[in-house]
C-alpha atoms as a PDB file:
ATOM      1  CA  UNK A   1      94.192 107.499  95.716  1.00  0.00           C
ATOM      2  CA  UNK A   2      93.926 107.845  99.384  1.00  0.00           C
ATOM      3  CA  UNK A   3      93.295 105.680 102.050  1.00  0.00           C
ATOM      4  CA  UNK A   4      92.292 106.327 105.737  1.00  0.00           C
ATOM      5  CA  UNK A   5      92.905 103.451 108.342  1.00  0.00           C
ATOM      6  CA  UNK A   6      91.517 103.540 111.551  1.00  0.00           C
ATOM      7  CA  UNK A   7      92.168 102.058 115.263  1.00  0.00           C
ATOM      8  CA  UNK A   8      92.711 102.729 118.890  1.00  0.00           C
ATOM      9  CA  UNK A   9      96.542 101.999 118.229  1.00  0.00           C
ATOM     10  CA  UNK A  10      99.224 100.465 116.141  1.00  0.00           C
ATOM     11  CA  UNK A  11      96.847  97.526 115.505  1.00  0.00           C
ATOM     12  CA  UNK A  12      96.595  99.593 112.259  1.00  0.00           C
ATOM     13  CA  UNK A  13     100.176  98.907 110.756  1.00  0.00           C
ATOM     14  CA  UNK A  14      99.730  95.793 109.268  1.00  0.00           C
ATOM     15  CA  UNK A  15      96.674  96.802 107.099  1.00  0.00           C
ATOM     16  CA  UNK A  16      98.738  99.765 106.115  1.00  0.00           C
ATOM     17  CA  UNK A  17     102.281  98.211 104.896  1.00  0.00           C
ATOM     18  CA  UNK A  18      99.794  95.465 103.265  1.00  0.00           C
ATOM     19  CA  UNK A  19      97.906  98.200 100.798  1.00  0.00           C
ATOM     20  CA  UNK A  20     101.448 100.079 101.042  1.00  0.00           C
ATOM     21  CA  UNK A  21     102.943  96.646  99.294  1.00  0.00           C
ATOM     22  CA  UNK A  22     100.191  96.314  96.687  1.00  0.00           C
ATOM     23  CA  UNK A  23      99.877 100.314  95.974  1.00  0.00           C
ATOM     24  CA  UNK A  24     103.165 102.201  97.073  1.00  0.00           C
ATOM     25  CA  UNK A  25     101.322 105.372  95.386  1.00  0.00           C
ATOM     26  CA  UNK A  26      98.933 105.406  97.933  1.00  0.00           C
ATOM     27  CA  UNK A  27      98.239 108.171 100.015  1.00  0.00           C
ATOM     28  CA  UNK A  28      97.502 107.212 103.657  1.00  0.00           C
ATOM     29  CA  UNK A  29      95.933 108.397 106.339  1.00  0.00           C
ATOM     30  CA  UNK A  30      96.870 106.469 110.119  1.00  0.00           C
ATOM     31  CA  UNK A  31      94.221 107.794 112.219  1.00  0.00           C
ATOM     32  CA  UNK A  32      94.509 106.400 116.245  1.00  0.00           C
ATOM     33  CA  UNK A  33      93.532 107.366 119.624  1.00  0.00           C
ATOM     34  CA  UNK A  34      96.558 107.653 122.058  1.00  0.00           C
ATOM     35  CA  UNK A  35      94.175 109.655 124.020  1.00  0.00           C
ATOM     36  CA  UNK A  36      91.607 107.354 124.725  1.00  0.00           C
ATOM     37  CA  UNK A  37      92.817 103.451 124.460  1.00  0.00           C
ATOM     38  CA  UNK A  38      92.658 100.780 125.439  1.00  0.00           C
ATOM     39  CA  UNK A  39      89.096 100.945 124.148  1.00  0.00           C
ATOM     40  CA  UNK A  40      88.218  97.180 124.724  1.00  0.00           C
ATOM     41  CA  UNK A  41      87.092  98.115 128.199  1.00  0.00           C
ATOM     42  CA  UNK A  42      85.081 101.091 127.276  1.00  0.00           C
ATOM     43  CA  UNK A  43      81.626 100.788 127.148  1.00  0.00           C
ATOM     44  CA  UNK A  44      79.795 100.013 123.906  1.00  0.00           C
ATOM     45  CA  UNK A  45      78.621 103.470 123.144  1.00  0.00           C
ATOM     46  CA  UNK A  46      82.049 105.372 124.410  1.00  0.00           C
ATOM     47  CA  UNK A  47      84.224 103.177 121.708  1.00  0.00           C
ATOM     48  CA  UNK A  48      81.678 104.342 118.962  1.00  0.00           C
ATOM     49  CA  UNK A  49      82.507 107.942 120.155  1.00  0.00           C
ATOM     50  CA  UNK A  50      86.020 107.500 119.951  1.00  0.00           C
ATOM     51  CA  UNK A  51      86.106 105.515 116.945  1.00  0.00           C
ATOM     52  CA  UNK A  52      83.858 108.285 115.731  1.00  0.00           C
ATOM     53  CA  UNK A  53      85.926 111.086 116.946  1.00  0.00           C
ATOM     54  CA  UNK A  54      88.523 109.457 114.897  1.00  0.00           C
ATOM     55  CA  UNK A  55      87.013 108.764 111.498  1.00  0.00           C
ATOM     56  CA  UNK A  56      85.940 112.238 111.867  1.00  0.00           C
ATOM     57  CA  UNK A  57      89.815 113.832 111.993  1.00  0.00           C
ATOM     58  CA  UNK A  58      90.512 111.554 108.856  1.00  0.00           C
ATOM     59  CA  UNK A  59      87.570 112.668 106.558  1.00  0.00           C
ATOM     60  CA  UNK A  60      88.441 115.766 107.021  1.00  0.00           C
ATOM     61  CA  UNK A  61      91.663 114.704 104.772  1.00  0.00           C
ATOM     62  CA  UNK A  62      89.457 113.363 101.896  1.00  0.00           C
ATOM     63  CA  UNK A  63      90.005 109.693 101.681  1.00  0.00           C
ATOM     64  CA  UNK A  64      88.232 107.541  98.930  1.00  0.00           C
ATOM     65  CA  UNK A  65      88.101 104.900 101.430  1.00  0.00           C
ATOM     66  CA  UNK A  66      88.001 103.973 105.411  1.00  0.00           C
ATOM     67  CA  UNK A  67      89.226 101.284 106.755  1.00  0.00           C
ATOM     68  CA  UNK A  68      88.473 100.048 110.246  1.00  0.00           C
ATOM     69  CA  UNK A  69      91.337  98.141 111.218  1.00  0.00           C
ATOM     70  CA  UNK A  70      90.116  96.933 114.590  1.00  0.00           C
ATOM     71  CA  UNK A  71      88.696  94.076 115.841  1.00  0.00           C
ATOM     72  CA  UNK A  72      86.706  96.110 119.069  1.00  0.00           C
ATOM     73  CA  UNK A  73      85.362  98.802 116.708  1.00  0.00           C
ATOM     74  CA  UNK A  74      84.444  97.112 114.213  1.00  0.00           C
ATOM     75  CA  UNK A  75      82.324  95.074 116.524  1.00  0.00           C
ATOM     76  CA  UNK A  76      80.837  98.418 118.462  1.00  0.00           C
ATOM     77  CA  UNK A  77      80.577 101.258 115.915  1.00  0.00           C
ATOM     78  CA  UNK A  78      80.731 100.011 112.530  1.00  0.00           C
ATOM     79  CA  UNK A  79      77.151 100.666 112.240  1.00  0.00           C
ATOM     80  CA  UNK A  80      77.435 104.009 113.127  1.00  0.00           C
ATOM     81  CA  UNK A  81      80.797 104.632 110.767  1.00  0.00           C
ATOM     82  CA  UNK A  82      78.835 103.629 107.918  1.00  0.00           C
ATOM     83  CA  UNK A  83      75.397 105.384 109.022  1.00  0.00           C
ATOM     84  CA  UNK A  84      77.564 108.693 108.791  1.00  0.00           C
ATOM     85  CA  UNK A  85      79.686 108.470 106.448  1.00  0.00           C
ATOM     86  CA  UNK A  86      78.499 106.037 103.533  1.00  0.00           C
ATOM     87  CA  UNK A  87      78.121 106.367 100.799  1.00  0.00           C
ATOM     88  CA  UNK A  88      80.041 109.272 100.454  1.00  0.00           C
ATOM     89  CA  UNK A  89      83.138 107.352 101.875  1.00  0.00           C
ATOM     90  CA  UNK A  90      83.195 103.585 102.099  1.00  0.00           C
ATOM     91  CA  UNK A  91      83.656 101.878 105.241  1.00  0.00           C
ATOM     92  CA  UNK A  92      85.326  98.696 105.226  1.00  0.00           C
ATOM     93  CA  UNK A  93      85.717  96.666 108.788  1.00  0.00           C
ATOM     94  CA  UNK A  94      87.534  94.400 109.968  1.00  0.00           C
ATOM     95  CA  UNK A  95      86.420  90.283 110.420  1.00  0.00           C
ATOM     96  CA  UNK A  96      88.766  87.493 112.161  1.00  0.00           C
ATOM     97  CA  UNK A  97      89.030  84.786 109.632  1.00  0.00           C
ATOM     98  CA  UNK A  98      87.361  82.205 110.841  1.00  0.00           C
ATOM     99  CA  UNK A  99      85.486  80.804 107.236  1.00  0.00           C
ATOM    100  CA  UNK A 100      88.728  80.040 105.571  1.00  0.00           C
ATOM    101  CA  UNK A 101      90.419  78.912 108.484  1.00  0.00           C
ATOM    102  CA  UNK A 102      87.881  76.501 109.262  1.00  0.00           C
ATOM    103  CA  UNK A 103      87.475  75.723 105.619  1.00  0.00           C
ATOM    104  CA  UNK A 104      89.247  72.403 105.534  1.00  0.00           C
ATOM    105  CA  UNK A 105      87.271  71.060 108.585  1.00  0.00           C
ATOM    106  CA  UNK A 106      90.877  70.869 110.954  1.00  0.00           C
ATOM    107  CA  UNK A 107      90.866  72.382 114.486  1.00  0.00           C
ATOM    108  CA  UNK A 108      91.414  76.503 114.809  1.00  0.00           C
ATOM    109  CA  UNK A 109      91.975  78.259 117.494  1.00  0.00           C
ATOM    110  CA  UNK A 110      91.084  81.228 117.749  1.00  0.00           C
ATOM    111  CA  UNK A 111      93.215  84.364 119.528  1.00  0.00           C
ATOM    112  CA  UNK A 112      91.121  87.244 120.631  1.00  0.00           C
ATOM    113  CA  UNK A 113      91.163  89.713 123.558  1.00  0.00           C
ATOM    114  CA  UNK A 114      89.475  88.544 126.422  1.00  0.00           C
ATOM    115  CA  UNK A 115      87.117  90.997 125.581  1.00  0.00           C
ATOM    116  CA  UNK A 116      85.923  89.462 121.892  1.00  0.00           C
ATOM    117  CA  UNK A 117      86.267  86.095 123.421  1.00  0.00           C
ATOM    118  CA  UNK A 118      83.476  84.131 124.233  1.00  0.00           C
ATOM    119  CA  UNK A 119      81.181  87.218 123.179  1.00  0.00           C
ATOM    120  CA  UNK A 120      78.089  86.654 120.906  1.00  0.00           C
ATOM    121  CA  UNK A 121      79.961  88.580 118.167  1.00  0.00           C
ATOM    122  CA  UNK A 122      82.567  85.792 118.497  1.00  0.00           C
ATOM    123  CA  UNK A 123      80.390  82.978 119.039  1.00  0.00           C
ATOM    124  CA  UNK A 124      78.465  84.011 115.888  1.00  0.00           C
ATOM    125  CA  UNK A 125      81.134  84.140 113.523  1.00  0.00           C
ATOM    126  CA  UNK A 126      82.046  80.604 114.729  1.00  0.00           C
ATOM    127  CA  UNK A 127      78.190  79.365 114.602  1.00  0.00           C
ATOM    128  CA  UNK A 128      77.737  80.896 110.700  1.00  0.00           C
ATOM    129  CA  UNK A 129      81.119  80.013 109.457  1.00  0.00           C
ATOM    130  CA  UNK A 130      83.345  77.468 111.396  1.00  0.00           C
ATOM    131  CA  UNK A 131      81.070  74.671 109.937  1.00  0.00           C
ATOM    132  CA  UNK A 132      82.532  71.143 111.142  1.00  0.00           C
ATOM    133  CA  UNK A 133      85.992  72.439 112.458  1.00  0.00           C
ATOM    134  CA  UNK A 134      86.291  72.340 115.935  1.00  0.00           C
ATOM    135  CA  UNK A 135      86.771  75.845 116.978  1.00  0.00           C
ATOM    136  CA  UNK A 136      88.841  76.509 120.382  1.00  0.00           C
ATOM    137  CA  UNK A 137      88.727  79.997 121.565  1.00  0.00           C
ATOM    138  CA  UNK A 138      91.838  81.281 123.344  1.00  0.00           C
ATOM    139  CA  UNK A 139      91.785  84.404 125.812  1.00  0.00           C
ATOM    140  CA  UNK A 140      95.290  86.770 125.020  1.00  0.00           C
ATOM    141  CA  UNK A 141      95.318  88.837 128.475  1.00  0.00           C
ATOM    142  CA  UNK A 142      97.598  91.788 127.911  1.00  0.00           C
ATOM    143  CA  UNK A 143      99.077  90.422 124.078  1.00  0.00           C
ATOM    144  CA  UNK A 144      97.871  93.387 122.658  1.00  0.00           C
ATOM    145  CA  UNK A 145      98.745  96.347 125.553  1.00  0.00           C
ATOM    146  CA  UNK A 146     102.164  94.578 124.892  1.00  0.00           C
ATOM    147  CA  UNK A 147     102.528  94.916 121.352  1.00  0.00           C
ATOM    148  CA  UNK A 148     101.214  98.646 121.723  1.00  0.00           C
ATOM    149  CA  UNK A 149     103.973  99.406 124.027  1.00  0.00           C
ATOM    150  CA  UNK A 150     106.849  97.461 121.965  1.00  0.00           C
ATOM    151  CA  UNK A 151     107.500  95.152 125.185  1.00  0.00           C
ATOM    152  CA  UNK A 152     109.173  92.000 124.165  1.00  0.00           C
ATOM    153  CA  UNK A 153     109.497  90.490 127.774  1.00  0.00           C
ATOM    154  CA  UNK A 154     105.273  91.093 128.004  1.00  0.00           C
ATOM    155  CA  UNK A 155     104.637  89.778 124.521  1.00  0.00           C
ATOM    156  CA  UNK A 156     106.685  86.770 124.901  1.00  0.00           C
ATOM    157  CA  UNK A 157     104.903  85.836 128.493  1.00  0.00           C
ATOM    158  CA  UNK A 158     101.087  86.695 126.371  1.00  0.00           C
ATOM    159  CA  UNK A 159     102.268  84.420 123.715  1.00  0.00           C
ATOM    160  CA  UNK A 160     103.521  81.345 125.931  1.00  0.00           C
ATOM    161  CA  UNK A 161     100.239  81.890 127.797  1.00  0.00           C
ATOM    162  CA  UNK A 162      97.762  81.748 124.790  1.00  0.00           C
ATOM    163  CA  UNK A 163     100.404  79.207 123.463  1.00  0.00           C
ATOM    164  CA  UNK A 164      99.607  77.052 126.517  1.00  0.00           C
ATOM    165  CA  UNK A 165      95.915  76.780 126.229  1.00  0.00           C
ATOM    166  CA  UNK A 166      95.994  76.171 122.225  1.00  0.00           C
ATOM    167  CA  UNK A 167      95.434  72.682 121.672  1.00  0.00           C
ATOM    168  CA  UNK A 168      97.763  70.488 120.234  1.00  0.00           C
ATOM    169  CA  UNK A 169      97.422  69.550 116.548  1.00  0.00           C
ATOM    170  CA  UNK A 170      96.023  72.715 116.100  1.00  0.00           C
ATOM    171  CA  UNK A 171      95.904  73.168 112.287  1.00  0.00           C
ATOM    172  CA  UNK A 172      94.868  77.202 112.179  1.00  0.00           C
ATOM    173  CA  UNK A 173      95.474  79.710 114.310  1.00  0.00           C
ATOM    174  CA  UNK A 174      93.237  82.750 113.756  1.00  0.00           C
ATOM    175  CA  UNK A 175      94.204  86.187 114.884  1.00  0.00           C
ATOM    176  CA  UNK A 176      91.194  88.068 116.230  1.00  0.00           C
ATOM    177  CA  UNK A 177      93.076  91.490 117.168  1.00  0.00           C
ATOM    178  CA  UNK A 178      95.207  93.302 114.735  1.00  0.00           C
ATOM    179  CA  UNK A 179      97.679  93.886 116.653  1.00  0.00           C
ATOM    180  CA  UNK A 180      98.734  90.304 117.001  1.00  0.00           C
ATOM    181  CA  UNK A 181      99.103  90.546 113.330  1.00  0.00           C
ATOM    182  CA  UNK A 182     102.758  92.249 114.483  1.00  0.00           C
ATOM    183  CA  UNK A 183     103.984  89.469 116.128  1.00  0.00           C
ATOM    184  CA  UNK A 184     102.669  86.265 113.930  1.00  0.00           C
ATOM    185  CA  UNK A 185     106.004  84.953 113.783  1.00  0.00           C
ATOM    186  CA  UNK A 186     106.180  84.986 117.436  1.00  0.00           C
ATOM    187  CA  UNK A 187     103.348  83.149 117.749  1.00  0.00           C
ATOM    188  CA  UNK A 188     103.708  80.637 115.207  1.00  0.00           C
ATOM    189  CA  UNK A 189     107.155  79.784 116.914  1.00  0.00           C
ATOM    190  CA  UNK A 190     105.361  79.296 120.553  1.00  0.00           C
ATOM    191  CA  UNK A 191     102.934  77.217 118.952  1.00  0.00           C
ATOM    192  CA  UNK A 192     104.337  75.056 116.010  1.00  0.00           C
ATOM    193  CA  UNK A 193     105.663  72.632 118.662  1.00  0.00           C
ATOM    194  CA  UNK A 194     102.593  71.508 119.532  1.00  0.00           C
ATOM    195  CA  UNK A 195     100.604  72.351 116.406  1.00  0.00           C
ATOM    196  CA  UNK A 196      99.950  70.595 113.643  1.00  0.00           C
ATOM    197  CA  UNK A 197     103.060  70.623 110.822  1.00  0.00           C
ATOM    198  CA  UNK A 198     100.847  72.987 108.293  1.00  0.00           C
ATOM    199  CA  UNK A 199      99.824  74.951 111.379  1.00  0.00           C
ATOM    200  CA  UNK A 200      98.623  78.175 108.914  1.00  0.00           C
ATOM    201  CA  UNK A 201      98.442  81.513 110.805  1.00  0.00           C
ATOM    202  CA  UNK A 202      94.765  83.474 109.584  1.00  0.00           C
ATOM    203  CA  UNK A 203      95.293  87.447 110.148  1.00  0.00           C
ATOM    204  CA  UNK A 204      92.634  89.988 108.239  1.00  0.00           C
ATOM    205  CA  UNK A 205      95.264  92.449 106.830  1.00  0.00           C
ATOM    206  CA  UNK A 206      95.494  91.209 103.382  1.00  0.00           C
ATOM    207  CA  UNK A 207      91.954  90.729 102.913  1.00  0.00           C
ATOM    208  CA  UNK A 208      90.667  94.078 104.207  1.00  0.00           C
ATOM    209  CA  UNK A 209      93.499  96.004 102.068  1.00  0.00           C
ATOM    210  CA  UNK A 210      92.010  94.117  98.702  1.00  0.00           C
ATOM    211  CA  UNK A 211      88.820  94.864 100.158  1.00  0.00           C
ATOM    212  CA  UNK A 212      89.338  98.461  99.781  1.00  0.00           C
ATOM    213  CA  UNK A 213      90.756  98.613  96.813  1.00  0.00           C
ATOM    214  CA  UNK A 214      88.080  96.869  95.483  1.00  0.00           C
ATOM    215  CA  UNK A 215      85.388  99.790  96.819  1.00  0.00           C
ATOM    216  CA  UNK A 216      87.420 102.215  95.706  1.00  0.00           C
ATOM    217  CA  UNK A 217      87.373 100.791  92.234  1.00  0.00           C
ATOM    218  CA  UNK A 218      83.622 100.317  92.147  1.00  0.00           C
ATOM    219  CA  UNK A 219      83.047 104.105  92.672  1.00  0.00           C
ATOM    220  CA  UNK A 220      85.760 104.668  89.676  1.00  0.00           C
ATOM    221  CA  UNK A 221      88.500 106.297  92.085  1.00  0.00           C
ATOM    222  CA  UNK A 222      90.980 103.186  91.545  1.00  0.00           C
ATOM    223  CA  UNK A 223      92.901 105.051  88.701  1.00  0.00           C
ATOM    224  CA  UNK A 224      93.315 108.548  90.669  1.00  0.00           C
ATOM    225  CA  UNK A 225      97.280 108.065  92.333  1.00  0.00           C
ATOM    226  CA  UNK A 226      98.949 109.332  94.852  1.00  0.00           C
ATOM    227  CA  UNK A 227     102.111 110.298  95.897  1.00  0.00           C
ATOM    228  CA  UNK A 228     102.670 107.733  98.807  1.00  0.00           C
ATOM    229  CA  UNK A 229     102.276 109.966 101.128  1.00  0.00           C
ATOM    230  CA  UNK A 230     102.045 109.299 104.944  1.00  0.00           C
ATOM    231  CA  UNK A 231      99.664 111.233 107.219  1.00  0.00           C
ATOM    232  CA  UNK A 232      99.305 110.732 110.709  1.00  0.00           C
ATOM    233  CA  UNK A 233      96.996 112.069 113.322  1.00  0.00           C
ATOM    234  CA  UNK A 234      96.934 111.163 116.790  1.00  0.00           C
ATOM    235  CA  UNK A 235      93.321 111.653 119.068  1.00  0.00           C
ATOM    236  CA  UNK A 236      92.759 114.161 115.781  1.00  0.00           C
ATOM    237  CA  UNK A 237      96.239 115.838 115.810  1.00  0.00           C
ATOM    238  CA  UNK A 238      98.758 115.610 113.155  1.00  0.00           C
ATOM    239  CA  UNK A 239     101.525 113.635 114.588  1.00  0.00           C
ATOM    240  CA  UNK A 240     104.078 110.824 113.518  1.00  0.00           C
ATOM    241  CA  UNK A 241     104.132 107.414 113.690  1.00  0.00           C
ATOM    242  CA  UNK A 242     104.690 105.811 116.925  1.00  0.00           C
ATOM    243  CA  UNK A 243     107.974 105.212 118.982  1.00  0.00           C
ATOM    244  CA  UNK A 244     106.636 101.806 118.875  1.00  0.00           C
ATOM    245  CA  UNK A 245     106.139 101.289 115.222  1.00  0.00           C
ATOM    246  CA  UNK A 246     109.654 101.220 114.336  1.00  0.00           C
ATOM    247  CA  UNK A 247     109.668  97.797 116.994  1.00  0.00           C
ATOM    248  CA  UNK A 248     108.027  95.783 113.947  1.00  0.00           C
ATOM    249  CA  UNK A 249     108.505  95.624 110.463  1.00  0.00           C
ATOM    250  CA  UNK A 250     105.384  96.555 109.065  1.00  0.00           C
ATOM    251  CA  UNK A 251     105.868 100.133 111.011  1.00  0.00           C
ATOM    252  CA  UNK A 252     109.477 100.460 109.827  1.00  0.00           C
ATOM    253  CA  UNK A 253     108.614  99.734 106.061  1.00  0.00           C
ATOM    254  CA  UNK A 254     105.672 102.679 106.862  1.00  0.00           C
ATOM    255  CA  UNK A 255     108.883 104.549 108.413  1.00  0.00           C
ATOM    256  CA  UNK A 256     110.602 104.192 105.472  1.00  0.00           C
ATOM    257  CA  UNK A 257     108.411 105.093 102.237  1.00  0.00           C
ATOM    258  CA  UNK A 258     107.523 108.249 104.377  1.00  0.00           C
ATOM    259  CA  UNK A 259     110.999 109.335 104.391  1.00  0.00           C
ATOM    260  CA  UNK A 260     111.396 108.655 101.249  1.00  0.00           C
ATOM    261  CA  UNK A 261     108.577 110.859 100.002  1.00  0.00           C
ATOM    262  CA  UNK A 262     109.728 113.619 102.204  1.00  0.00           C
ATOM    263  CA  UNK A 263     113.086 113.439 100.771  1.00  0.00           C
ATOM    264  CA  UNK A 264     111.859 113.066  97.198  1.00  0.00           C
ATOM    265  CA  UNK A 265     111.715 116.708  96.483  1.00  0.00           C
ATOM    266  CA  UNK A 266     115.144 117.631  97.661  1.00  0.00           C
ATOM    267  CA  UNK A 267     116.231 115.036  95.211  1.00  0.00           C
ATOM    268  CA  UNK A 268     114.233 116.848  92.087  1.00  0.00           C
END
C-alpha cells in the first residue's frame, strides 16, 4: 500500500504519522511546495496549479490513494484534483470539523487562517453543520508561517493572540489549518484557562487517514503492503523531510521509521 499526502508545507505531518500509527507498512509519499508557499494568498486558480503541479510529481510514484492535507487546497482545487485524477487514484480532502464539534450544541471556536475565515467556504460549513452551537470564528495571523518555520517565540505570540479572542467557556476548539494540528498542545494550554473544563481540541488528521484507508479498501488495494517506506519530494524534487519537521513530534516519529527502513537492509 501506498499513500501520497499533499500540501503547500509541513501542514502534511500530522496526517502522515496518523496513517503511519495505524499502518507502519505503509508506503508514503510527502509531496509539498517549498517553491511556491504560502499559497493562502495566491489567487484561486494559481493554488490549483500548484496543488496540481504537486499531485502531479506524486502520481508519478503510483499511490493507491491522495490525500489533500490542506485546508486552502482543498477549498481551491479539489475539484480539479479529482477531475484529473479520479477514479484512477482517489482523492480524499481535507474538512475542519465543525459537525462533531458542534455536535453537543456547546460553543466552538473555530481557528482558521485569516484567509478561510469568514469566507463562504467557512461560513457554509458552519450554516450546514454547526446546528444550534454557537460558532465563533477566530483569525490565526501568522500561526501557520510560524509553525512552517519551527519558530517557538512566533507560535507562542499567534497562539496568545487567537487565545485572546476565543471566548471563554469555549467547549471546542476546531483547527481549520493543518498545521495547527502541530502545536494542539500549545493551544489547548493558552486556552484551557478560560475554556470550558472538557475544552476538546477538533483537528482532521485522524479522520482523513481512516478516510483513506477506507478508499483504498473499496477498490480492493487494502491488503497490498508496503515496506514503510518514506518518499519525499519537494516543488516535484526528491528531497527529505524538512529541517523543521524534526521541531514536532509527528515529523520526528516520520524521521524515525524512515531511518529505520533505510537501515533495515544493513541489518539482513
Amino acid at each position: 500500500m501506498k499513500i501520497a499526502l499533499l500540501d503547500s508545507g509541513i501542514g502534511l505531518l500530522a496526517a502522515a504519522a496518523a496513517l503511519r500509527t495505524v499502518r507502519p507498512d505503509a508506503d508514503l509519499v510527502l509531496t509539498s511546495d517549498p517553491d511556491g508557499m504560502p499559497w493562502g494568498p495566491r489567487t484561486p486558480a494559481d493554488i490549483t496549479a500548484h496543488v496540481l503541479a504537486c499531485a502531479r510529481a506524486a502520481a508519478a510514484h503510483e499511490p493507491d490513494a491522495l490525500v489533500v492535507a490542506c485546508n486552502t487546497a482543498s477549498v481551491h482545487a479539489l475539484e480539479a484534483l479529482r477531475a484529473e485524477l479520479e477514479p484512477g487514484l482517489p482523492v480524499i480532502g481535507t474538512v475542519p470539523a465543525i459537525k462533531p464539534a458542534a455536535a453537543a450544541g456547546r460553543p466552538v471556536a473555530i481557528w482558521a487562517t485569516p484567509a478561510t475565515t469568514g469566507s463562504p467556504y467557512q461560513r457554509g460549513l458552519i450554516r450546514d453543520f454547526a446546528g444550534r452551537a454557537a460558532v465563533t470564528e477566530v483569525a490565526c495571523p501568522g500561526l501557520a508561517d510560524a509553525v512552517e518555520r519551527a519558530d517557538d517565540a512566533a507560535i507562542d505570540a499567534a497562539v496568545a493572540a487567537a487565545a485572546a479572542l476565543t471566548p471563554a467557556g469555549a467547549a471546542a476548539i476546531v483547527l481549520g489549518c493543518t498545521h495547527y494540528e502541530l502545536v494542539a498542545e500549545r493551544i489547548r494550554a493558552a486556552v484551557a484557562p478560560a475554556a470550558a473544563p472538557d475544552l476538546v481540541l477538533h483537528g482532521s488528521a485522524g479522520a482523513v487517514a481512516a478516510q483513506a484507508l477506507r478508499r483504498i479498501a473499496d477498490l480492493g488495494r487494502a491488503a497490498g503492503a508496503g515496506t514503510g517506506r518514506l518518499t519525499v519530494l519537494h516543488s516535484g524534487r526528491p528531497a527529505g523531510l524538512s529541517p523543521a519537521a524534526a521541531h514536532y513530534a509527528e515529523g520526528r516519529l516520520l524521521a524515525a521509521q524512515a531511518q529505520a527502513e533505510a537501515q533495515a537492509p544493513a541489518r539482513a
